[in-house]
N, C-alpha and C. Protein backbone atom coordinates (compact mmCIF):
# COMPACT_ATOMS: atom_id res chain seq x y z
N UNK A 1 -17.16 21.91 5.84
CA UNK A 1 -16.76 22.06 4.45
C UNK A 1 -15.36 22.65 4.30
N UNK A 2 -14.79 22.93 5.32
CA UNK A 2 -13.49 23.40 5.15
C UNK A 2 -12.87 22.91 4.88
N UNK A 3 -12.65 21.50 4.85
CA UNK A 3 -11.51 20.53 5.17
C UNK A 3 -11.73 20.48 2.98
N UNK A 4 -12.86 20.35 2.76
CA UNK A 4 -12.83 20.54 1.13
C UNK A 4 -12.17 21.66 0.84
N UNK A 5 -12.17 23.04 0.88
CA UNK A 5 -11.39 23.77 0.74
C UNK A 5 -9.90 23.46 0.44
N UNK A 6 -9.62 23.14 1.66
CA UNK A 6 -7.99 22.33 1.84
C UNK A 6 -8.06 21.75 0.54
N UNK A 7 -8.18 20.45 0.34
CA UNK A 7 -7.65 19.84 -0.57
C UNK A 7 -7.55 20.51 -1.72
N UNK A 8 -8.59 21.35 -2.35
CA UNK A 8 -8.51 21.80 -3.02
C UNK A 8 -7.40 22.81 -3.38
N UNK A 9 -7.14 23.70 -2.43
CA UNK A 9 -5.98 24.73 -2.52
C UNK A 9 -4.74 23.83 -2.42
N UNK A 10 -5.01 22.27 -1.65
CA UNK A 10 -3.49 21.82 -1.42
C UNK A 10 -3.26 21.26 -2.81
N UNK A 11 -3.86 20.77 -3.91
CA UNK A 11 -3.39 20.54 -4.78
C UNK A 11 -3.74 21.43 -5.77
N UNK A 12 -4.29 22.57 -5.75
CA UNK A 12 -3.78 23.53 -6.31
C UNK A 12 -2.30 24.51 -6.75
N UNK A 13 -1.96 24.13 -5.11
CA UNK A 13 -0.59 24.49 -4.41
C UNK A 13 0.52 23.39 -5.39
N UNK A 14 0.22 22.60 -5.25
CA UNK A 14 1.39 21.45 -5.73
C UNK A 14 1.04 21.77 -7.17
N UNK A 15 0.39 22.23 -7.90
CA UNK A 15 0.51 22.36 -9.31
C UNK A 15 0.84 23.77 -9.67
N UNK A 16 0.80 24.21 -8.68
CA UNK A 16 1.62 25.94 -9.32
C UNK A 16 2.85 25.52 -9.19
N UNK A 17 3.37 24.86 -7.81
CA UNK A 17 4.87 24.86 -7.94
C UNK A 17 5.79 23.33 -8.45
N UNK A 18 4.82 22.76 -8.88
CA UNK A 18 5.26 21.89 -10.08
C UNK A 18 5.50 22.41 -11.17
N UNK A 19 4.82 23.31 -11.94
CA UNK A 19 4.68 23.96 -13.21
C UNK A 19 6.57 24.63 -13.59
N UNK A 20 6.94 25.07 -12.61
CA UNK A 20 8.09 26.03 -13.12
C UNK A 20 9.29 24.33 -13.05
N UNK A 21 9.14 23.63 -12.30
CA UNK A 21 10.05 22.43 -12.36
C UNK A 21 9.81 21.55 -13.43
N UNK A 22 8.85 21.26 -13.81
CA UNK A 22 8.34 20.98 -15.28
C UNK A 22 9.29 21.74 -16.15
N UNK A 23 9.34 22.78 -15.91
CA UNK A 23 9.54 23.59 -17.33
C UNK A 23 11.17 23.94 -17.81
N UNK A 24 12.24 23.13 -16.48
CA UNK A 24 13.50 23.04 -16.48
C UNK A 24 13.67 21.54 -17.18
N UNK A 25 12.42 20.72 -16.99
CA UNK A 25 12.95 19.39 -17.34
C UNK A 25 13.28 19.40 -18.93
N UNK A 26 14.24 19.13 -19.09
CA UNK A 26 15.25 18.55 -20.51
C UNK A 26 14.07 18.39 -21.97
N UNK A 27 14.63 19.25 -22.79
CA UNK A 27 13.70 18.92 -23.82
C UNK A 27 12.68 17.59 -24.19
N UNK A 28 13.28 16.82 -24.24
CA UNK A 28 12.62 15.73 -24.87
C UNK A 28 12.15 14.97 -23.24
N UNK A 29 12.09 15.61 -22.24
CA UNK A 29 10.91 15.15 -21.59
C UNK A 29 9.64 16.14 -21.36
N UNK A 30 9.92 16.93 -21.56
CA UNK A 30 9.37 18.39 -20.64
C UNK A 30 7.78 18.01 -21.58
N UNK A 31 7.99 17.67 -22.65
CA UNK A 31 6.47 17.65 -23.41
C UNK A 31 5.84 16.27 -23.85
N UNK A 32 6.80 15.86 -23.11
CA UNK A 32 6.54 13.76 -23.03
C UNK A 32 5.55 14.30 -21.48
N UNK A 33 6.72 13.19 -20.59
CA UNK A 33 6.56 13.04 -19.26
C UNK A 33 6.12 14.31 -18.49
N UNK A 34 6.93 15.86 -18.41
CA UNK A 34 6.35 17.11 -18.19
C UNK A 34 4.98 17.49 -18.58
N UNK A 35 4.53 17.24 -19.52
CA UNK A 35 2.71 17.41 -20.05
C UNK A 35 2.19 16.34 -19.17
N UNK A 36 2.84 15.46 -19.26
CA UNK A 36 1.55 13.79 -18.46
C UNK A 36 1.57 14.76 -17.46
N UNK A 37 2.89 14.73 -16.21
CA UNK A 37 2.52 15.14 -15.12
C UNK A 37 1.51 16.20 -14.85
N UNK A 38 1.47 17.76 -15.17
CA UNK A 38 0.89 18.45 -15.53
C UNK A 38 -0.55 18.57 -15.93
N UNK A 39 -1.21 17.33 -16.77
CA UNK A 39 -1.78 17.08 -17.21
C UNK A 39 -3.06 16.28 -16.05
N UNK A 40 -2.45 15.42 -15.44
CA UNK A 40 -2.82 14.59 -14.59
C UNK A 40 -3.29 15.50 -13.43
N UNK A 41 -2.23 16.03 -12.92
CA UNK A 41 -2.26 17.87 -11.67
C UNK A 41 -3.26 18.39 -11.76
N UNK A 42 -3.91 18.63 -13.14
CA UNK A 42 -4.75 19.41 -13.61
C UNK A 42 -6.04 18.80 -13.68
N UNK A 43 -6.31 17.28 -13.99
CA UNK A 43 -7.34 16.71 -14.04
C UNK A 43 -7.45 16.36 -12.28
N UNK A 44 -6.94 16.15 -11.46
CA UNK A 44 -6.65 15.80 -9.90
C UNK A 44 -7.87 17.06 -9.53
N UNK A 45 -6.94 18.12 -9.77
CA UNK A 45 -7.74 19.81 -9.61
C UNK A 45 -8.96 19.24 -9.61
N UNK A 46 -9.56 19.67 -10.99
CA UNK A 46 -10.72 19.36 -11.64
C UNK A 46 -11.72 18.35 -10.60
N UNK A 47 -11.30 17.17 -10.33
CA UNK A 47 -12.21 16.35 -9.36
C UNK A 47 -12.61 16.63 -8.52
N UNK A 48 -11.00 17.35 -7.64
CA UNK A 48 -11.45 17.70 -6.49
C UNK A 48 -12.82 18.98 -6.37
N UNK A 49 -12.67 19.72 -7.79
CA UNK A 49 -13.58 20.90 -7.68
C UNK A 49 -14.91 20.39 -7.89
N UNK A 50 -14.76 19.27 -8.61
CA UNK A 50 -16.68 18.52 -9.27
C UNK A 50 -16.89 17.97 -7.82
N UNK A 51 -16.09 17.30 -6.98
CA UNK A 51 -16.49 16.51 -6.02
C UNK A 51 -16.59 17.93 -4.48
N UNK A 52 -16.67 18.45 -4.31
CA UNK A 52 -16.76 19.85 -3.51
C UNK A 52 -18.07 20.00 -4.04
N UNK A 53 -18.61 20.07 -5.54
CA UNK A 53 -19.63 20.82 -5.98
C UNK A 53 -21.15 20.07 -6.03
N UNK A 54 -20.50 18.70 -5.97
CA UNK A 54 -21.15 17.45 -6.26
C UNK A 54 -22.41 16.66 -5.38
N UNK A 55 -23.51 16.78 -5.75
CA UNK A 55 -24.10 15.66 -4.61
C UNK A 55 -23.79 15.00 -3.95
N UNK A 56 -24.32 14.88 -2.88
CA UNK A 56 -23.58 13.79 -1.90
C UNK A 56 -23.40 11.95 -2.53
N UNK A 57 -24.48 12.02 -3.14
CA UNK A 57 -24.86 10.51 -3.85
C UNK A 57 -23.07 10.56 -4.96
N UNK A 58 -22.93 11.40 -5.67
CA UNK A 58 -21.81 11.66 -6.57
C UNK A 58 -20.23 11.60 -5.87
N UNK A 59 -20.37 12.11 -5.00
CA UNK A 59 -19.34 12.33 -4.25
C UNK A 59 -18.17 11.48 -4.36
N UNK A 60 -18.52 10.31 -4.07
CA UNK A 60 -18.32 9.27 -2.73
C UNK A 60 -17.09 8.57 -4.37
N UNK A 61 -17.87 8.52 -5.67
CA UNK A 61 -17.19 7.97 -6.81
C UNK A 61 -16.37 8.72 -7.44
N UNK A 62 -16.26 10.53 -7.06
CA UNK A 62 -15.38 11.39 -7.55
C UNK A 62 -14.10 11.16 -6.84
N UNK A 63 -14.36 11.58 -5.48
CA UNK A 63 -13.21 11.24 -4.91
C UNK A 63 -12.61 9.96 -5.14
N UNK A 64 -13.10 8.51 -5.57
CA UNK A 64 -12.75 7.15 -5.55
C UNK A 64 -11.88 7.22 -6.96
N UNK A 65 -12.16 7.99 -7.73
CA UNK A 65 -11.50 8.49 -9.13
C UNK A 65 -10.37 9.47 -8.61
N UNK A 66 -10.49 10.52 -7.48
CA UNK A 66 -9.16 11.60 -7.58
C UNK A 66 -8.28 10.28 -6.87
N UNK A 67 -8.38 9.39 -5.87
CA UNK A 67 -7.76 8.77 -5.12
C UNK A 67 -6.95 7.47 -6.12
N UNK A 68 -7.58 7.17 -7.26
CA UNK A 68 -6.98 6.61 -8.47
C UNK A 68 -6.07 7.10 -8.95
N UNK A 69 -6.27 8.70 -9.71
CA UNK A 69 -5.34 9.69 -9.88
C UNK A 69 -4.12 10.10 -9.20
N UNK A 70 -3.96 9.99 -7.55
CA UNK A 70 -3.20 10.64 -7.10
C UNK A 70 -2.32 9.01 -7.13
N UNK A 71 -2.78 8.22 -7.53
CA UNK A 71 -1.51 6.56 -7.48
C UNK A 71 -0.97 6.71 -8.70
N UNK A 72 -1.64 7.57 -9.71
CA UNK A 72 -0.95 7.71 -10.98
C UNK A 72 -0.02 8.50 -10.92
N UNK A 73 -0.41 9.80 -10.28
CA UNK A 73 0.41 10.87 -10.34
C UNK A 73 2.22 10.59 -9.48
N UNK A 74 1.75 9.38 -8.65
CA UNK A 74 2.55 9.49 -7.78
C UNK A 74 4.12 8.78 -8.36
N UNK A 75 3.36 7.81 -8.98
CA UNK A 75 4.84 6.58 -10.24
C UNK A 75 4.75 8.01 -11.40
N UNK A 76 4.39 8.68 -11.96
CA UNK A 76 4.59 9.64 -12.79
C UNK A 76 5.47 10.40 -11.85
N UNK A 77 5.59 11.22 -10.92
CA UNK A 77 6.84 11.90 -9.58
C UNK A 77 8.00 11.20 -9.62
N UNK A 78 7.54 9.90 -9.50
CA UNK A 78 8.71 8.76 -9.14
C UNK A 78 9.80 8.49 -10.43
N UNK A 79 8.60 7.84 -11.43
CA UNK A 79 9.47 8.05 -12.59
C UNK A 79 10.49 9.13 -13.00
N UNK A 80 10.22 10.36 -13.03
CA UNK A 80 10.67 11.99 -12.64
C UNK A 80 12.22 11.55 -12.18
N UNK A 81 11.77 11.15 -10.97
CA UNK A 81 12.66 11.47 -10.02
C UNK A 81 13.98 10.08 -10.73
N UNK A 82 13.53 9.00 -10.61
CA UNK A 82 14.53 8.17 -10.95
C UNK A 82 14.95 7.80 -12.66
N UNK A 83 14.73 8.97 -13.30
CA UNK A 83 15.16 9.70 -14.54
C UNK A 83 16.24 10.54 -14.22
N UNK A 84 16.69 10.99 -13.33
CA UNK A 84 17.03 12.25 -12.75
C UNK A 84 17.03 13.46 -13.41
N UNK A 85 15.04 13.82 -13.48
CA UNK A 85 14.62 15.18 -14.02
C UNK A 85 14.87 16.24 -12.55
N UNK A 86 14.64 15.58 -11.18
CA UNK A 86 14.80 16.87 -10.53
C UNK A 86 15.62 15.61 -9.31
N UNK A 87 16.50 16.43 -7.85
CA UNK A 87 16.78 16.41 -6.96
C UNK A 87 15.74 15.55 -5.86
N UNK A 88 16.31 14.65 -4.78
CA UNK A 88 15.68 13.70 -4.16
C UNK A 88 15.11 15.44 -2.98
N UNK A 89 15.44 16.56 -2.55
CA UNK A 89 14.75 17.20 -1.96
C UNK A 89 13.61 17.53 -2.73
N UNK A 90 13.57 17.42 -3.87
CA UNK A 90 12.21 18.17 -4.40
C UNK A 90 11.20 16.76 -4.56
N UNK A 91 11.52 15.32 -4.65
CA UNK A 91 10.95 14.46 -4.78
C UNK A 91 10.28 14.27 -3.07
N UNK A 92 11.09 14.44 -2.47
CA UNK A 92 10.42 14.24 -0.95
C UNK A 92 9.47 15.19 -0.71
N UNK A 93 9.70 16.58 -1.39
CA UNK A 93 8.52 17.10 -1.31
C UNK A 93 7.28 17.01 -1.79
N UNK A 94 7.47 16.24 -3.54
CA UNK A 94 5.99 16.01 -4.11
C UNK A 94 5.52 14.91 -3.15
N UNK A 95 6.30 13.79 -2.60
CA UNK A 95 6.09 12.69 -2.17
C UNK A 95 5.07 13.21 -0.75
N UNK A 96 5.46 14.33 -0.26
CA UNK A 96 4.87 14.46 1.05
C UNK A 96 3.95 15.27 0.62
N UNK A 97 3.83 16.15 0.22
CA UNK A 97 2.50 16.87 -0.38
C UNK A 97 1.23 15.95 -1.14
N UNK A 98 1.86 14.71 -1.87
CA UNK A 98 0.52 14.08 -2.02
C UNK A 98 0.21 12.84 -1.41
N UNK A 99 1.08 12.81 -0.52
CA UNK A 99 0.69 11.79 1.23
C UNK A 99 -0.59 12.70 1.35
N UNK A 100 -0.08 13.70 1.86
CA UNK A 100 -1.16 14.71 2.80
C UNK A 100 -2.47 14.78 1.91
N UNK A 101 -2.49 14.97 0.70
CA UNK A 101 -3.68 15.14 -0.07
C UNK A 101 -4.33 13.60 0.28
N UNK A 102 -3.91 12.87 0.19
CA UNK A 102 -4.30 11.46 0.22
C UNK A 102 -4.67 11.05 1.09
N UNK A 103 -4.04 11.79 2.14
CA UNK A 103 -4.88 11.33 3.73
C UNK A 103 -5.97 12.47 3.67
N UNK A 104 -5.99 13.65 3.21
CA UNK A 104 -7.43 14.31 3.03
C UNK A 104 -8.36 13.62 2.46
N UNK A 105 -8.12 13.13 1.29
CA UNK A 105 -9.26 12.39 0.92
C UNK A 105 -9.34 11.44 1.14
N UNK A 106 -8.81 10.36 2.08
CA UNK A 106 -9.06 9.05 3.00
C UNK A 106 -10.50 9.80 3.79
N UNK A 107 -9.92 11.04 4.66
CA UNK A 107 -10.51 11.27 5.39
C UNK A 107 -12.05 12.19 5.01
N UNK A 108 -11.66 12.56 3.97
CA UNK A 108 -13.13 13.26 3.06
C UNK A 108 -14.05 12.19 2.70
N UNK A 109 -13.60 11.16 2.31
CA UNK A 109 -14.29 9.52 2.72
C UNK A 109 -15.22 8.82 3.39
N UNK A 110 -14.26 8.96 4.12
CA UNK A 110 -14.76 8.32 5.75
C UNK A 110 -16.04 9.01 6.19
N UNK A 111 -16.01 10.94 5.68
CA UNK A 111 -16.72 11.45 6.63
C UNK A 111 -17.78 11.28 5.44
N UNK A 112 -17.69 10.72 4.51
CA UNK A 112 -19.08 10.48 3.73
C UNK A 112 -19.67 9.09 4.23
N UNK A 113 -19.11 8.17 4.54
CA UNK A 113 -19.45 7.04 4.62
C UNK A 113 -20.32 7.28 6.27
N UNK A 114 -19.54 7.87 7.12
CA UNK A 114 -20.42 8.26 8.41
C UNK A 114 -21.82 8.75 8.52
N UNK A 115 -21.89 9.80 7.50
CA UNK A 115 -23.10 10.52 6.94
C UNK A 115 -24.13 9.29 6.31
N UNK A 116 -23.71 8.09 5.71
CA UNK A 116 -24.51 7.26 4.90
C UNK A 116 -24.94 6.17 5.69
């Protein structure tokens, strides 16, 4: 169950330190595009915590929903980025932080499908 843990704190992690870069972005995005992102971060959270908490039978469709989410979240970063709301170092970082979440839950997956 650890490896649930992880994900959880790892995109926990990416939404604390999204929040203050959000909050530099330019008025008339910061409560457009800045809320979506944010918004999305926050519902990502949320799954990952129902799907940790979740029956095994439940599971398998939570995560199939955060793994939806994190393709949204990711053209929402992108968009960001080729707006120029923030710097290509801070884009390589959302970009690699929700690789890694994404291969957690590839692999939070897999280890359900083994179990079934």
């Amino acid at each position: 169950m650890q490896k649930k843990e992880t994900i959880i704190q790892k995109v926990y992690d990416l939404l604390k330190n999204t929040i203050p870069i959000l909050n530099k972005f330019p008025r008339s995005q910061k409560f457009s595009l800045g809320d979506r992102i944010q918004n999305q971060l926050s519902d990502l959270l949320e799954l990952y915590i129902k799907a940790y908490y979740a029956s095994s039978s439940d599971k398998k469709n939570l995560l199939e929903q955060a793994n939806t989410q994190l393709e949204i979240i990711r053209h929402y970063f992108r968009l960001a980025y080729d707006l120029g709301l923030y710097h290509s170092r801070k884009y390589h970082f959302f970009a690699e932080q929700l690789h890694e979440i994404g291969r957690m839950t590839g692999g939070w997956l897999k280890s359900l499908s083994k179990k079934n």
